[in-house]
Protein backbone atom coordinates (compact mmCIF):
# COMPACT_ATOMS: atom_id res chain seq x y z
CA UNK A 1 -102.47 30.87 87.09
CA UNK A 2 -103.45 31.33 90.87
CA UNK A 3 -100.00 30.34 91.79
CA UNK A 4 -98.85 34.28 90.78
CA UNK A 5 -101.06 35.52 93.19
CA UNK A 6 -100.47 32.73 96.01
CA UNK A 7 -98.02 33.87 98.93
CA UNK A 8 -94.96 32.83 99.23
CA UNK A 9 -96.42 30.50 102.96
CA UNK A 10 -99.00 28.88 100.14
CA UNK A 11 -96.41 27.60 98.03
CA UNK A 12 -93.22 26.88 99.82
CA UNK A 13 -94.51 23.66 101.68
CA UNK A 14 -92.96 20.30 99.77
CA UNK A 15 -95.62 18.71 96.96
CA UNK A 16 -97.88 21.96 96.83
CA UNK A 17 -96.56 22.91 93.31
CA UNK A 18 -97.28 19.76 90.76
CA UNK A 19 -95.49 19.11 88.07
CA UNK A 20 -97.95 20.89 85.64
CA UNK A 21 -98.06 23.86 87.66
CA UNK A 22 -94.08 24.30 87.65
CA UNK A 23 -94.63 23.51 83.86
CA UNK A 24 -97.24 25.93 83.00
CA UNK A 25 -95.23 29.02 85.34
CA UNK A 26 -92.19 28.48 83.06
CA UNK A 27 -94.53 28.68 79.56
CA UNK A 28 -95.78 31.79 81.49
CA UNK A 29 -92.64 33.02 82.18
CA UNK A 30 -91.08 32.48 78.58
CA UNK A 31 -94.43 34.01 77.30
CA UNK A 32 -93.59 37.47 79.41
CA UNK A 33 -89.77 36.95 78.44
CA UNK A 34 -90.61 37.27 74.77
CA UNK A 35 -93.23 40.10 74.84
CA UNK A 36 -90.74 42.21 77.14
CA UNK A 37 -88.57 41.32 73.90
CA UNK A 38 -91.21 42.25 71.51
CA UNK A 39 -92.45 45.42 73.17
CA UNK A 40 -88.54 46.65 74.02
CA UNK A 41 -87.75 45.84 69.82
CA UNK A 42 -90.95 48.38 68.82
CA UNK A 43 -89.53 51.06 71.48
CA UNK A 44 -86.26 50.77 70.15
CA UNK A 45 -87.39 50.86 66.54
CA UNK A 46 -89.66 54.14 67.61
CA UNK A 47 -86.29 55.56 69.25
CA UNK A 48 -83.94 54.74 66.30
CA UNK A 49 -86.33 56.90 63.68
CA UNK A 50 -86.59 59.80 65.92
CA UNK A 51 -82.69 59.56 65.73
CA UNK A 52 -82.75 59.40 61.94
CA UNK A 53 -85.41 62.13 61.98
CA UNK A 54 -82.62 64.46 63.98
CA UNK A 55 -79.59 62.90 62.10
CA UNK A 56 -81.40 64.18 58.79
CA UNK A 57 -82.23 67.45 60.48
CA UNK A 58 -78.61 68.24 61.29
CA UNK A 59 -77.33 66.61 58.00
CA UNK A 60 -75.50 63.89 59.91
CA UNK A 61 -75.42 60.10 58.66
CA UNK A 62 -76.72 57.89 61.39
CA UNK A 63 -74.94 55.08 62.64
CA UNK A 64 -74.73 51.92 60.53
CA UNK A 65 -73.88 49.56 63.77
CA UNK A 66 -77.22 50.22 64.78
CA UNK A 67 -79.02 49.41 61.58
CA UNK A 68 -82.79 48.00 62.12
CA UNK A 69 -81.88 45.25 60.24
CA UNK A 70 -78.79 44.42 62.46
CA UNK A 71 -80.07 45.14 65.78
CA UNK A 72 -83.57 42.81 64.85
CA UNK A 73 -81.09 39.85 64.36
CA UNK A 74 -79.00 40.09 66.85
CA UNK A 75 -81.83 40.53 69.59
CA UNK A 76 -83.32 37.97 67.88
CA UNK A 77 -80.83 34.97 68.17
CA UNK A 78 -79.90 36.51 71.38
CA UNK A 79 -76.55 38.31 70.94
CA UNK A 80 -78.14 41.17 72.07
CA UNK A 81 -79.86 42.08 75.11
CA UNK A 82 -82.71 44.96 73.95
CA UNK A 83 -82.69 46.35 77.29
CA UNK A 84 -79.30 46.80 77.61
CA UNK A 85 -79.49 48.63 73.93
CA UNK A 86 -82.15 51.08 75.29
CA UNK A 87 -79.79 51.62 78.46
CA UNK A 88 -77.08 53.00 75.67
């Protein structure tokens, strides 16, 4: 994946980046897309049972909208943006 590290001069010129190359950046890409998505679920997961842990603390029922089950599915097919969840 030298083409990450190339500057901008080293690729911009017409037929440096082949085919494959192009290919291979956008597997890289969609690779990096769905770890982000991975690694922002388990922060959110870590985030929603400290809130339960307080919620029980203060004797409050936490909210059901943002059920593990819910918010898995709907960052899942996409509804759902999991940084924009962490933002809130």
């Amino acid at each position: 994946m030298s083409v990450l590290i190339s500057s901008e001069e080293e690729i911009s010129s017409p037929g440096v980046l082949s085919q494959e190359t192009i290919e291979k950046m956008g597997a890289e890409v969609e690779r990096l897309t769905k770890l982000k998505a991975r690694r922002l679920k388990e922060i959110f997961m870590k985030k929603r049972l400290e809130l339960e842990e307080i919620c029980k603390t203060a004797h409050i029922e936490p909210d059901a909208i943002t059920a593990p089950e819910q918010t898995n599915e709907m960052i899942d097919s996409g509804m759902l943006d999991p940084s924009e969840l962490l933002a809130n």
